[in-house]
PDB file of N, CA and C in Angstrom:
ATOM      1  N   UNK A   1       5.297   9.851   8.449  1.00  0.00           N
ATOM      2  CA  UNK A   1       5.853  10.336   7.221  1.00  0.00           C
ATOM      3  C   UNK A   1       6.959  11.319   7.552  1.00  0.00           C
ATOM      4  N   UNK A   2       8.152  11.279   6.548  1.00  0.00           N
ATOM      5  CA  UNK A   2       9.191  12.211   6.936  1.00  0.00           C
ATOM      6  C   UNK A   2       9.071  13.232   5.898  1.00  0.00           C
ATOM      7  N   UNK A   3       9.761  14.367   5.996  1.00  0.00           N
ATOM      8  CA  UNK A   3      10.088  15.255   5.411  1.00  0.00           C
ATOM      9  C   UNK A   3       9.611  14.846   4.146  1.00  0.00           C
ATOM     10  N   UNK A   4      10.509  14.049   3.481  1.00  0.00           N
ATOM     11  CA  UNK A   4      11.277  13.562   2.315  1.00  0.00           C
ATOM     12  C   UNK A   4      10.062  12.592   2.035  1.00  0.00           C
ATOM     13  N   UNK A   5       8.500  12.759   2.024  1.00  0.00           N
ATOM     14  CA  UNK A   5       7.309  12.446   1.874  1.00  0.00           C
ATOM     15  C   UNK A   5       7.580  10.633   1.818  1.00  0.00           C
ATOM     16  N   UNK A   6       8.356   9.644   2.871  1.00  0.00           N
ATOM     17  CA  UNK A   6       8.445   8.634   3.073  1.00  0.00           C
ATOM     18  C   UNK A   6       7.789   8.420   3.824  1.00  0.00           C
ATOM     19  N   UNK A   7       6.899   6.700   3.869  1.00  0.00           N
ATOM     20  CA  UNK A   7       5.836   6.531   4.408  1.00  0.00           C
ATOM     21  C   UNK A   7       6.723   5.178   5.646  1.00  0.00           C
ATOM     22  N   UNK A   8       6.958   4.810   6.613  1.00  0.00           N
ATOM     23  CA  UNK A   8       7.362   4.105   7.118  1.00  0.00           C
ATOM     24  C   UNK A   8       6.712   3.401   7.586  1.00  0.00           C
ATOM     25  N   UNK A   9       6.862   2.022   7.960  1.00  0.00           N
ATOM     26  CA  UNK A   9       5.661   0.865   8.543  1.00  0.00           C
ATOM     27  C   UNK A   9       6.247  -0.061   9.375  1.00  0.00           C
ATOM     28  N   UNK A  10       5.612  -0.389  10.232  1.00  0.00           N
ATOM     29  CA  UNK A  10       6.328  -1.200  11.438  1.00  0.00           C
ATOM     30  C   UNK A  10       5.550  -2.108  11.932  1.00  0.00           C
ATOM     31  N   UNK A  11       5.840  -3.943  12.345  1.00  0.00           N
ATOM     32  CA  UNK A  11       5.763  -4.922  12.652  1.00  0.00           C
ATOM     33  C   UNK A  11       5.238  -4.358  13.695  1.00  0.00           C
ATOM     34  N   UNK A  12       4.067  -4.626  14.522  1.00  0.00           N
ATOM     35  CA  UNK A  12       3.249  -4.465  15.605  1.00  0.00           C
ATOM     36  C   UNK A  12       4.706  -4.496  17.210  1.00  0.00           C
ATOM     37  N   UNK A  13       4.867  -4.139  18.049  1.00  0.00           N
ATOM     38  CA  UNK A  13       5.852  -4.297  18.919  1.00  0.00           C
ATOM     39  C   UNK A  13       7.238  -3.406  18.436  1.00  0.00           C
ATOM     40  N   UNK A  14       7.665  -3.075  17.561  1.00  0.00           N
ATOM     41  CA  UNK A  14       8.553  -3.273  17.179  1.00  0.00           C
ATOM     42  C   UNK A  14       9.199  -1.812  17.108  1.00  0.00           C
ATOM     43  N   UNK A  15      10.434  -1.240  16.998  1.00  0.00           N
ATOM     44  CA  UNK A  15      10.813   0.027  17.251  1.00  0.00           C
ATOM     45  C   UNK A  15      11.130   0.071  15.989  1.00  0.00           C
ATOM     46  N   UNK A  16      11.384  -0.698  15.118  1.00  0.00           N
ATOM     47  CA  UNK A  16      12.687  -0.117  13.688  1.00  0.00           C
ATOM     48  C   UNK A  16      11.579  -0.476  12.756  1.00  0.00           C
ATOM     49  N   UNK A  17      11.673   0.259  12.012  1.00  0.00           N
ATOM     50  CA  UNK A  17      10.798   0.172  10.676  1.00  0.00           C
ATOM     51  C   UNK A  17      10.896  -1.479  10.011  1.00  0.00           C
ATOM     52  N   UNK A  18      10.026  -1.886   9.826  1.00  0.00           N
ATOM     53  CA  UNK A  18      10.019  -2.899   8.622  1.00  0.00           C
ATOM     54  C   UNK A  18      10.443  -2.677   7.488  1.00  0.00           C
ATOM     55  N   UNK A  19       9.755  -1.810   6.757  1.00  0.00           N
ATOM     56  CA  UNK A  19      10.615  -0.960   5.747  1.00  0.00           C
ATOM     57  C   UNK A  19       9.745   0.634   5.058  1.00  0.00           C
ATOM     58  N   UNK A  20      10.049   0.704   4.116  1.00  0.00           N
ATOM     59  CA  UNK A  20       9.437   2.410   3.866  1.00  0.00           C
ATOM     60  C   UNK A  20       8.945   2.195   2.505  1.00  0.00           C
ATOM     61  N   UNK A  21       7.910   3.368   2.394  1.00  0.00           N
ATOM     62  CA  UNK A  21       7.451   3.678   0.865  1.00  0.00           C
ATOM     63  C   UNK A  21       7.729   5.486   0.597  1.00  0.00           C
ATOM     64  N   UNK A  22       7.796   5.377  -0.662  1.00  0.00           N
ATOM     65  CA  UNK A  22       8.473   6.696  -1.363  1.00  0.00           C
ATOM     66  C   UNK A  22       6.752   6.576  -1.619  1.00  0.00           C
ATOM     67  N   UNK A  23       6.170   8.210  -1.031  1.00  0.00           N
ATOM     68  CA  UNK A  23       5.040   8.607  -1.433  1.00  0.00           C
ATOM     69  C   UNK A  23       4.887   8.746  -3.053  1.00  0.00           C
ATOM     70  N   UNK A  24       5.829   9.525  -3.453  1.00  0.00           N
ATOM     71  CA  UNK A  24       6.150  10.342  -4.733  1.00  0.00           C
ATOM     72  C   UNK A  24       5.598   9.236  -5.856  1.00  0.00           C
ATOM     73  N   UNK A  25       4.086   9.212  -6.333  1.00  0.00           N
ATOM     74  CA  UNK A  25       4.040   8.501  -7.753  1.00  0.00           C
ATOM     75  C   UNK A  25       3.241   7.661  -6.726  1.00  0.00           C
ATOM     76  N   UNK A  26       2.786   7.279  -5.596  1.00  0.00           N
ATOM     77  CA  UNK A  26       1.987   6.462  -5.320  1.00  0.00           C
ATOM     78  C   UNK A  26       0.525   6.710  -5.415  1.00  0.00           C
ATOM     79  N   UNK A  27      -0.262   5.847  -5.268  1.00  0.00           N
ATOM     80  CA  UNK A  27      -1.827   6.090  -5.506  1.00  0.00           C
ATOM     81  C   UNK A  27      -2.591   5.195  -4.235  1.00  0.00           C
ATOM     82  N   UNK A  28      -3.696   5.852  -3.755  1.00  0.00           N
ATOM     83  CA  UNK A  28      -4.564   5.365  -2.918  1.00  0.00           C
ATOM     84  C   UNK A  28      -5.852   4.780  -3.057  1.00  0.00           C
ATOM     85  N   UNK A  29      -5.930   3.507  -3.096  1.00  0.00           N
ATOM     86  CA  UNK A  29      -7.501   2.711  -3.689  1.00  0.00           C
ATOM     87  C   UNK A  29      -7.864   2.250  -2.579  1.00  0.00           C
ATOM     88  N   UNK A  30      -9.376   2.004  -3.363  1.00  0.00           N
ATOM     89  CA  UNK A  30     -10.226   2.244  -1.948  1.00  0.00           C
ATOM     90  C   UNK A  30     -10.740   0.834  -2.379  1.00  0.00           C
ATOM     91  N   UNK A  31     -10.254  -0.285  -2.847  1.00  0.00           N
ATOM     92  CA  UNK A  31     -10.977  -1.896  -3.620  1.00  0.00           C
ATOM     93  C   UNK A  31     -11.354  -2.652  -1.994  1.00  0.00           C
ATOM     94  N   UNK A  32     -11.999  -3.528  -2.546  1.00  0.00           N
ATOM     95  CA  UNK A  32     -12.151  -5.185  -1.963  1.00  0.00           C
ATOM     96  C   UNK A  32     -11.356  -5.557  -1.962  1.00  0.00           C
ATOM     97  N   UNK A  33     -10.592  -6.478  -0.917  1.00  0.00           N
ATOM     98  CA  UNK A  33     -10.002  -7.544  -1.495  1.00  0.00           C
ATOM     99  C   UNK A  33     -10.151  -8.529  -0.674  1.00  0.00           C
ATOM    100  N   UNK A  34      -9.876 -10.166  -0.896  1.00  0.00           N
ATOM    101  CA  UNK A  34     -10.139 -10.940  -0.141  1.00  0.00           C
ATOM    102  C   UNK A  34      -8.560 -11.578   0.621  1.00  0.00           C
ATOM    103  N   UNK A  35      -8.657 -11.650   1.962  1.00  0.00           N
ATOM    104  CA  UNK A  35      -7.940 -11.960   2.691  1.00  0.00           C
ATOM    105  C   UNK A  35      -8.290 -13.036   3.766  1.00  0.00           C
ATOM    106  N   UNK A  36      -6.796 -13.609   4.339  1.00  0.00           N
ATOM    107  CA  UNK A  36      -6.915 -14.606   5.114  1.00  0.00           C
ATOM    108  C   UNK A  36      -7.076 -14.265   6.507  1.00  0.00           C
ATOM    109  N   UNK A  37      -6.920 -13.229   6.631  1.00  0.00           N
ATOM    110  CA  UNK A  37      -7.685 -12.475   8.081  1.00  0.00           C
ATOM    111  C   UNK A  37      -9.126 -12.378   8.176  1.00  0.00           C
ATOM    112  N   UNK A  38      -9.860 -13.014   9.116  1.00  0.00           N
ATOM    113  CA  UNK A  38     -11.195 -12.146   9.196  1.00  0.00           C
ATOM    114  C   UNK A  38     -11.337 -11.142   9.562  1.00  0.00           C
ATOM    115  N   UNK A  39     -12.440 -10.186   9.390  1.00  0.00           N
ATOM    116  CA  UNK A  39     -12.525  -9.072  10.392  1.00  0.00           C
ATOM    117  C   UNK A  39     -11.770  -8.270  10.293  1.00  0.00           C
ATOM    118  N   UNK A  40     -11.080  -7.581   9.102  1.00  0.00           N
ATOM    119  CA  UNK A  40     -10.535  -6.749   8.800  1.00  0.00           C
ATOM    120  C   UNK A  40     -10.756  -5.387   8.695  1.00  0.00           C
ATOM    121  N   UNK A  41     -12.034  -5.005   8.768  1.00  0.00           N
ATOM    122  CA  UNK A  41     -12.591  -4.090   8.907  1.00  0.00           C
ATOM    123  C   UNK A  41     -12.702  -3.347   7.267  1.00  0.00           C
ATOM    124  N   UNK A  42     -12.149  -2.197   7.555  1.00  0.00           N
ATOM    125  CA  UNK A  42     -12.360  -0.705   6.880  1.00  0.00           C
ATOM    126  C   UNK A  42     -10.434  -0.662   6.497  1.00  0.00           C
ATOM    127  N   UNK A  43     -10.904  -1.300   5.083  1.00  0.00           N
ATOM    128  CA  UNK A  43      -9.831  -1.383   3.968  1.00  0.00           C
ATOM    129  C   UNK A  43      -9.359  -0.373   3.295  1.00  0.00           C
ATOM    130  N   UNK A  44      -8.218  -0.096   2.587  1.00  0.00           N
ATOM    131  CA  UNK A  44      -7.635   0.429   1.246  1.00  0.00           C
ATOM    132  C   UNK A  44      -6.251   0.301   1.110  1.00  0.00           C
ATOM    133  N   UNK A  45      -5.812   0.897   0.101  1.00  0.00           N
ATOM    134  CA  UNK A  45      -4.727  -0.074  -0.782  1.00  0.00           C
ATOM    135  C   UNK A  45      -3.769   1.317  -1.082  1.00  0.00           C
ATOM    136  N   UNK A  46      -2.871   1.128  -0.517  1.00  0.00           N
ATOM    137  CA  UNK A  46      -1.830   2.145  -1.092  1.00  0.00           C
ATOM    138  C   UNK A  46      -0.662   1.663  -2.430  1.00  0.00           C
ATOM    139  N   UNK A  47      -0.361   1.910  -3.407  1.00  0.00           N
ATOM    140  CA  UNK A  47       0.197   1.304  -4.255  1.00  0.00           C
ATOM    141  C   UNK A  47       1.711   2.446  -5.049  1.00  0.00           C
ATOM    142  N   UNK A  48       2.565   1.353  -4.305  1.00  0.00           N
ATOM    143  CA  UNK A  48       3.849   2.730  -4.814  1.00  0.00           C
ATOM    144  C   UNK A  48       4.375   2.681  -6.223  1.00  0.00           C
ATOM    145  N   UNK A  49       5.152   4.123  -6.212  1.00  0.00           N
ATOM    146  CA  UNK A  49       5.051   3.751  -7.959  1.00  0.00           C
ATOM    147  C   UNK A  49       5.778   2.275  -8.757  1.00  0.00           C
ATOM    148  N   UNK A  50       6.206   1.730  -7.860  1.00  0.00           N
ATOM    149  CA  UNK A  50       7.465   0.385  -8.426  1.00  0.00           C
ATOM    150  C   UNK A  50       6.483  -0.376  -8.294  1.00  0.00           C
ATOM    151  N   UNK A  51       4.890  -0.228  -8.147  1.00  0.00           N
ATOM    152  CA  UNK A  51       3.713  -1.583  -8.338  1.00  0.00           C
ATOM    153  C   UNK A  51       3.645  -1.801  -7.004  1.00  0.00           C
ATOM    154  N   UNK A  52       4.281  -1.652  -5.820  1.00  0.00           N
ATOM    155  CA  UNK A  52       3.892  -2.503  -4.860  1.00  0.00           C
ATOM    156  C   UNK A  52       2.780  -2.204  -4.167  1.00  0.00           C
ATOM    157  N   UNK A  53       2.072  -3.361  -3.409  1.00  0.00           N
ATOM    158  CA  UNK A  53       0.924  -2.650  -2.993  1.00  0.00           C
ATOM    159  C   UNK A  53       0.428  -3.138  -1.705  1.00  0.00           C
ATOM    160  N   UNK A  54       0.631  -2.202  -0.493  1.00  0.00           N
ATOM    161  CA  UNK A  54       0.169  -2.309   0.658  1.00  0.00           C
ATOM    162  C   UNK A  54      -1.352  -2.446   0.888  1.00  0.00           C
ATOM    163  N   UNK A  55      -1.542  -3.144   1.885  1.00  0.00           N
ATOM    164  CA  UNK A  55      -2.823  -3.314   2.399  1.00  0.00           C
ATOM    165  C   UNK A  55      -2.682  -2.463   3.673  1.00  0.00           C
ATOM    166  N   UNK A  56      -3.532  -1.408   4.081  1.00  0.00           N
ATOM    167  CA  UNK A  56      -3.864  -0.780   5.024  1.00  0.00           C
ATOM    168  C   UNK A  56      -5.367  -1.369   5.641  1.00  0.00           C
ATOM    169  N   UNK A  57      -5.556  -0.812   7.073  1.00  0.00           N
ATOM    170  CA  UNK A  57      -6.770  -1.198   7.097  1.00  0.00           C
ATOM    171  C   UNK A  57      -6.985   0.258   8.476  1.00  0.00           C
ATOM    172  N   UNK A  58      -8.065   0.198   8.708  1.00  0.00           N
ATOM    173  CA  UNK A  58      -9.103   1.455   9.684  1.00  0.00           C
ATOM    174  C   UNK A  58      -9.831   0.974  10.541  1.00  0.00           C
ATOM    175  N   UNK A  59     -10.309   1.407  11.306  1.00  0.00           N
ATOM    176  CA  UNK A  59     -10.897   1.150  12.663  1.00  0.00           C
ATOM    177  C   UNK A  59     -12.403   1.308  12.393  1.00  0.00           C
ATOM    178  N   UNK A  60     -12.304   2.577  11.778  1.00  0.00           N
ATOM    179  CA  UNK A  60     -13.710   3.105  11.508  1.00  0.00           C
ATOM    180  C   UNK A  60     -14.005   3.274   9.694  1.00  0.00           C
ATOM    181  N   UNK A  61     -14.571   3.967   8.981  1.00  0.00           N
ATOM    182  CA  UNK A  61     -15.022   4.272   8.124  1.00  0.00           C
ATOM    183  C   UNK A  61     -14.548   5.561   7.799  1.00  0.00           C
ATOM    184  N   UNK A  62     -14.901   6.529   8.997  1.00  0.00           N
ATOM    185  CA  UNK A  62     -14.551   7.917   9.749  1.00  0.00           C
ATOM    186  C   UNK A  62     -12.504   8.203   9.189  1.00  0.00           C
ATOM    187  N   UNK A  63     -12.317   7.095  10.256  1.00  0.00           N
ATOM    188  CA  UNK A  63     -10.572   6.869   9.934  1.00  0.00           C
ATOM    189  C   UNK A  63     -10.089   6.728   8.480  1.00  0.00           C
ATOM    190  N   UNK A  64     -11.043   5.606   7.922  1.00  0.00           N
ATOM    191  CA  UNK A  64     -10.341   4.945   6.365  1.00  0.00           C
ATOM    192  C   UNK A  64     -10.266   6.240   5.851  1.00  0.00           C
ATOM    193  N   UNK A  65     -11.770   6.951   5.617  1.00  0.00           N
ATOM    194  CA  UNK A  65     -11.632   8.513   5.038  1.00  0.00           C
ATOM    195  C   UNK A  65     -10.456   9.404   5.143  1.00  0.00           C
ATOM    196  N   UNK A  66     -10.337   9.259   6.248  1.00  0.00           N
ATOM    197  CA  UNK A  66      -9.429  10.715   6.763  1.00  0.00           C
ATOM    198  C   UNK A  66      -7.753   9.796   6.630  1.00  0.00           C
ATOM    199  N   UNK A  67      -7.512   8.396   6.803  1.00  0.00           N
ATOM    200  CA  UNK A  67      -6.123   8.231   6.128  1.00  0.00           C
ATOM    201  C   UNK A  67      -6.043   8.546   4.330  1.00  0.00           C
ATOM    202  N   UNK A  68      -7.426   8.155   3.898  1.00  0.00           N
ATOM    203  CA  UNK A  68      -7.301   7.884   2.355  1.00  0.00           C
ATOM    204  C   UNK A  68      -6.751   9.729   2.068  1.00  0.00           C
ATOM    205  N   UNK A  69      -7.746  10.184   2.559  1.00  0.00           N
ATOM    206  CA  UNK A  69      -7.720  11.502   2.296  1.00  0.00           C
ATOM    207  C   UNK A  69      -6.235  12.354   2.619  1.00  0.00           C
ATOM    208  N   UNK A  70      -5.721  11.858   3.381  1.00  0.00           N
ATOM    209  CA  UNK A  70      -4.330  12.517   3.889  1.00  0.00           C
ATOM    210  C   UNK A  70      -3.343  12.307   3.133  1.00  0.00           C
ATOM    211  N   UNK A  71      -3.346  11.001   2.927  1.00  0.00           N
ATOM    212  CA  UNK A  71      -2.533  10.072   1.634  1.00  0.00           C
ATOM    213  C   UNK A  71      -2.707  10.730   0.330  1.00  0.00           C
ATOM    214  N   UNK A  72      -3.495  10.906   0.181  1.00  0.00           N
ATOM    215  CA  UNK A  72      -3.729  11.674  -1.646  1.00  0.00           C
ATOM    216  C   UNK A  72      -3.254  12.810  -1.063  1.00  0.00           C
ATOM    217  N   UNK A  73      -3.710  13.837  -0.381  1.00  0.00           N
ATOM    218  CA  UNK A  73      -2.885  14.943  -0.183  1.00  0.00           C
ATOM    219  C   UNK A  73      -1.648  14.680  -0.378  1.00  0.00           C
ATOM    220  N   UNK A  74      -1.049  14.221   0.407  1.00  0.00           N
ATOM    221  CA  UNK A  74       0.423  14.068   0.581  1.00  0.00           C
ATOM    222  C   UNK A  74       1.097  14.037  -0.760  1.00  0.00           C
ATOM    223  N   UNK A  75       0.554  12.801  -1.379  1.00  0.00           N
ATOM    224  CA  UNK A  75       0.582  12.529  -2.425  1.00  0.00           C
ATOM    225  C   UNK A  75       1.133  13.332  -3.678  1.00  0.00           C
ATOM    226  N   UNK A  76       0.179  14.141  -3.388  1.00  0.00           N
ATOM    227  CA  UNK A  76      -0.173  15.087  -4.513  1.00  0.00           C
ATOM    228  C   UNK A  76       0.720  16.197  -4.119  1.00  0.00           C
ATOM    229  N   UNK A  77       1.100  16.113  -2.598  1.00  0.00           N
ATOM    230  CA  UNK A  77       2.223  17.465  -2.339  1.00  0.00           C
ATOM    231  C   UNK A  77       3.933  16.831  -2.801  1.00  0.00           C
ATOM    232  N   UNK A  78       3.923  15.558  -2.437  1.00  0.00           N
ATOM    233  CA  UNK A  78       5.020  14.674  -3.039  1.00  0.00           C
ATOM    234  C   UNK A  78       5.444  15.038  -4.490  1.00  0.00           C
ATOM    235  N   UNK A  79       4.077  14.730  -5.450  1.00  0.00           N
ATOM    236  CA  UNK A  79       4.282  14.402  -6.682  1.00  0.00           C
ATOM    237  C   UNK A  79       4.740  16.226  -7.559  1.00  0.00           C
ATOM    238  N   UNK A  80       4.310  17.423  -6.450  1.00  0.00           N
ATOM    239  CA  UNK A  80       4.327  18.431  -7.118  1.00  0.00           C
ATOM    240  C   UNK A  80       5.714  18.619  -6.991  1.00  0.00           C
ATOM    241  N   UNK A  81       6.119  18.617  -5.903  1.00  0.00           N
ATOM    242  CA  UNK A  81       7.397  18.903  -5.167  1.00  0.00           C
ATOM    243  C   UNK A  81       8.318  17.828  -6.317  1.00  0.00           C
ATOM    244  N   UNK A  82       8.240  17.160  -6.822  1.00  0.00           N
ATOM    245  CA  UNK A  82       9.262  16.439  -7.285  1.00  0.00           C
ATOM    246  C   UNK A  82       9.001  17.127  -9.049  1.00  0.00           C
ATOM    247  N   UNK A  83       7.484  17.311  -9.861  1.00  0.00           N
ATOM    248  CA  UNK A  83       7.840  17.604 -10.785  1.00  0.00           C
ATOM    249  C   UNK A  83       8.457  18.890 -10.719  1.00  0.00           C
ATOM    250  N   UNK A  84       8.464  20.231  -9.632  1.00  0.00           N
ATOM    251  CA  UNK A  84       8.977  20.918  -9.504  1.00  0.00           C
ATOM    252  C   UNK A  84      10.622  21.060  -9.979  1.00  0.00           C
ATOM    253  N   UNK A  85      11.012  20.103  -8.917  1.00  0.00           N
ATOM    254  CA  UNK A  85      12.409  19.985  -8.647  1.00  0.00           C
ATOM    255  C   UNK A  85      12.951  19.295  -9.843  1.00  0.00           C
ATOM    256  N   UNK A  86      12.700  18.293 -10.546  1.00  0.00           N
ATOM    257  CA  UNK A  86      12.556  18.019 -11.749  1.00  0.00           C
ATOM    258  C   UNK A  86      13.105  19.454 -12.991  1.00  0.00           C
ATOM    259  N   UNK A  87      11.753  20.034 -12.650  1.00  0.00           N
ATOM    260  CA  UNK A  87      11.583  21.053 -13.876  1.00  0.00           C
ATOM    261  C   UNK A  87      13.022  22.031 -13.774  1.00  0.00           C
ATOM    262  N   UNK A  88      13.601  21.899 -12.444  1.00  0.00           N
ATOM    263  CA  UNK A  88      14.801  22.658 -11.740  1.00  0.00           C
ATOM    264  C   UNK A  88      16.423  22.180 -12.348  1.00  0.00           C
ATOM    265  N   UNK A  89      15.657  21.020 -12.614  1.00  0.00           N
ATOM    266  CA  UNK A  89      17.173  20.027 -13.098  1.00  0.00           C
ATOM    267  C   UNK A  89      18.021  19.275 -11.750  1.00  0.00           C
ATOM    268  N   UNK A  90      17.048  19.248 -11.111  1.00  0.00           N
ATOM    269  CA  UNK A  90      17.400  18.802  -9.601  1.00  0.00           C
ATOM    270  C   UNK A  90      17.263  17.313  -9.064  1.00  0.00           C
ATOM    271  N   UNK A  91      18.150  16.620  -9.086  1.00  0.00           N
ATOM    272  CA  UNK A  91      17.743  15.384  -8.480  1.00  0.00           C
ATOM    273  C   UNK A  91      17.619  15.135  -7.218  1.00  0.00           C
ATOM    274  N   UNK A  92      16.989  14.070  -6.542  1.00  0.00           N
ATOM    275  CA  UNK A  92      16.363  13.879  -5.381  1.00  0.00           C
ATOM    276  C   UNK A  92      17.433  12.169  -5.020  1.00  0.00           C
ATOM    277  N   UNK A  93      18.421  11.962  -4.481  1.00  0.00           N
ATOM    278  CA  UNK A  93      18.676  10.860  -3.838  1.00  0.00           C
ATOM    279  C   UNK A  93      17.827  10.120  -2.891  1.00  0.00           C
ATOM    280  N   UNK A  94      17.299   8.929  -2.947  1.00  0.00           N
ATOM    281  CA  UNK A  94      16.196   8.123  -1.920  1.00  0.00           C
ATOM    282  C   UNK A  94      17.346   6.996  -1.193  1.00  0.00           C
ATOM    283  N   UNK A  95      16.824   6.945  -0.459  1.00  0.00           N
ATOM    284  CA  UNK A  95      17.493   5.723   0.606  1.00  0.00           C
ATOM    285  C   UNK A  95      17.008   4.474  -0.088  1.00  0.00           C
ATOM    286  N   UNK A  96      15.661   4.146  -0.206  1.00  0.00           N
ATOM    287  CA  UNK A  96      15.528   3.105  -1.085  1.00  0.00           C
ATOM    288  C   UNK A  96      16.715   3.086  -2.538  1.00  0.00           C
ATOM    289  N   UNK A  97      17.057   3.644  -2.920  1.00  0.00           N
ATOM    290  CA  UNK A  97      17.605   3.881  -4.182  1.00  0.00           C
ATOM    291  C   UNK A  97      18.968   2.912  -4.363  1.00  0.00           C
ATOM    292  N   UNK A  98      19.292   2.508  -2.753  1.00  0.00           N
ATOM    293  CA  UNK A  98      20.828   1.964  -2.579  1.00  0.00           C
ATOM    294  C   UNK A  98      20.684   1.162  -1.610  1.00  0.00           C
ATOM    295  N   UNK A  99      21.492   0.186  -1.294  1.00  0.00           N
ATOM    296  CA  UNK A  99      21.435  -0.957  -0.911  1.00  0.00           C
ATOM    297  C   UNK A  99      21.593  -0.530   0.300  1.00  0.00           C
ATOM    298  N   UNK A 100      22.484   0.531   0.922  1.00  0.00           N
ATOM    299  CA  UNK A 100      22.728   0.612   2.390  1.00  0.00           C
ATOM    300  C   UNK A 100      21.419   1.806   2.408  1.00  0.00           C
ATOM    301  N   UNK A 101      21.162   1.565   3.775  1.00  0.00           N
ATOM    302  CA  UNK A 101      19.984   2.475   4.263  1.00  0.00           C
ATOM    303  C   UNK A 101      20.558   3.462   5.082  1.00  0.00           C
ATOM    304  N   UNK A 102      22.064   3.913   4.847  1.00  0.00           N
ATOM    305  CA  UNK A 102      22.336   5.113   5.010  1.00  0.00           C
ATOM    306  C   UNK A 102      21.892   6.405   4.218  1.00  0.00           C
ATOM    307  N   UNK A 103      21.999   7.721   5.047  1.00  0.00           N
ATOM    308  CA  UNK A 103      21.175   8.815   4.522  1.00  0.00           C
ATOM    309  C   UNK A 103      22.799   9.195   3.471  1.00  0.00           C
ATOM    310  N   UNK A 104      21.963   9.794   2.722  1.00  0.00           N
ATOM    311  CA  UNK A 104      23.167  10.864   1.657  1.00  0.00           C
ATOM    312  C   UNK A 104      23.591  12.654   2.149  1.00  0.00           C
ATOM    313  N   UNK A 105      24.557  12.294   2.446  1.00  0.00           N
ATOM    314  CA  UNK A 105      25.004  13.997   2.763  1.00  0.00           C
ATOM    315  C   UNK A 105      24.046  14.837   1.798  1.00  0.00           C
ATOM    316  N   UNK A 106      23.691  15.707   2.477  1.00  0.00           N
ATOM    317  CA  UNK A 106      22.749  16.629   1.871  1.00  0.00           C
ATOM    318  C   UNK A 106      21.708  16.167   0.902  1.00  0.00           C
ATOM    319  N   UNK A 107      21.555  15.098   0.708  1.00  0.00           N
ATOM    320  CA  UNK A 107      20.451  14.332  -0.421  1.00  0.00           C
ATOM    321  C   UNK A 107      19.812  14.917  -1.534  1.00  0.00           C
ATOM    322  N   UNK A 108      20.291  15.997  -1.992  1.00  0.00           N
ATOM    323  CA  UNK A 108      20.698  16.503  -2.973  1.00  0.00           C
ATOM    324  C   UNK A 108      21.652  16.574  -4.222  1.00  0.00           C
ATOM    325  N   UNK A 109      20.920  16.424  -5.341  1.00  0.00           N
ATOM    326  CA  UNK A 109      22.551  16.511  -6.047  1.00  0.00           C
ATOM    327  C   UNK A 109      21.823  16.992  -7.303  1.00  0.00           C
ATOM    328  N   UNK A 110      22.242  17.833  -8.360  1.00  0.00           N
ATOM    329  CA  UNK A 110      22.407  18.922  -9.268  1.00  0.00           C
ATOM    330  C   UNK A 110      22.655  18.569 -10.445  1.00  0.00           C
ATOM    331  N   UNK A 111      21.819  18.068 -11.102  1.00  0.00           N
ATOM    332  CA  UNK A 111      21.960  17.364 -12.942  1.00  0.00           C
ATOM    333  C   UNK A 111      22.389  18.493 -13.346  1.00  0.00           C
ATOM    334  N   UNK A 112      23.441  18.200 -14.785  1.00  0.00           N
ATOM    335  CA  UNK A 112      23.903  19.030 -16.021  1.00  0.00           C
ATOM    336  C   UNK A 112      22.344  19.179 -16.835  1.00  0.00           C
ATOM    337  N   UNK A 113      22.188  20.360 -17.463  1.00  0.00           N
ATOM    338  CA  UNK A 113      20.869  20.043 -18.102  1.00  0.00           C
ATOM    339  C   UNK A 113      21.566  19.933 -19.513  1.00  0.00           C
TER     340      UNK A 113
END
């Protein structure tokens, strides 16, 4: 996770991100679901606010806990930090937000209220 409470995920081998999730507005479930993998172990479901919804999985039980649990934190430090900045009149530029996955000078920028 970066700063900027982005969750990044990567193709097994691989150095460059597959792609990213904006913590901010996401939620962490703990469901069933049925998959074409066996042996999946120790499940849950991260779901960002645009609906999408990752499948995570854990080693242990021990682990699922302590990612689920980190994730809602975060979460919840994401979601304050933004109604904050919000309440500031402050907008937040995302990299998801634009087609190039270049960063924004200072990624900041300052609504008229």
């Amino acid at each position: 996770m970066e700063e900027n409470y982005t969750l990044k995920y990567y193709k097994e081998g691989e150095r460059n991100p597959k792609g990213t999730l904006n913590l901010e507005g996401a939620t962490v479930l703990a469901e069933h679901q049925a998959h074409t993998k066996k042996d999946v172990g120790f499940e849950f479901q991260l779901e960002g606010a645009r609906g999408d919804v990752f499948e995570m999985y854990a080693d242990t039980d021990e682990a699922r806990s302590a990612w689920m649990n980190t994730l809602t934190h975060v979460i919840a430090v994401a979601d304050a930090r933004a109604e904050f900045l919000r309440n500031k009149g402050i907008t937040i530029k995302r990299k998801e937000d634009f087609q190039s996955m270049r960063s924004l000078e200072g990624g900041v920028e300052k609504t008229s209220p």
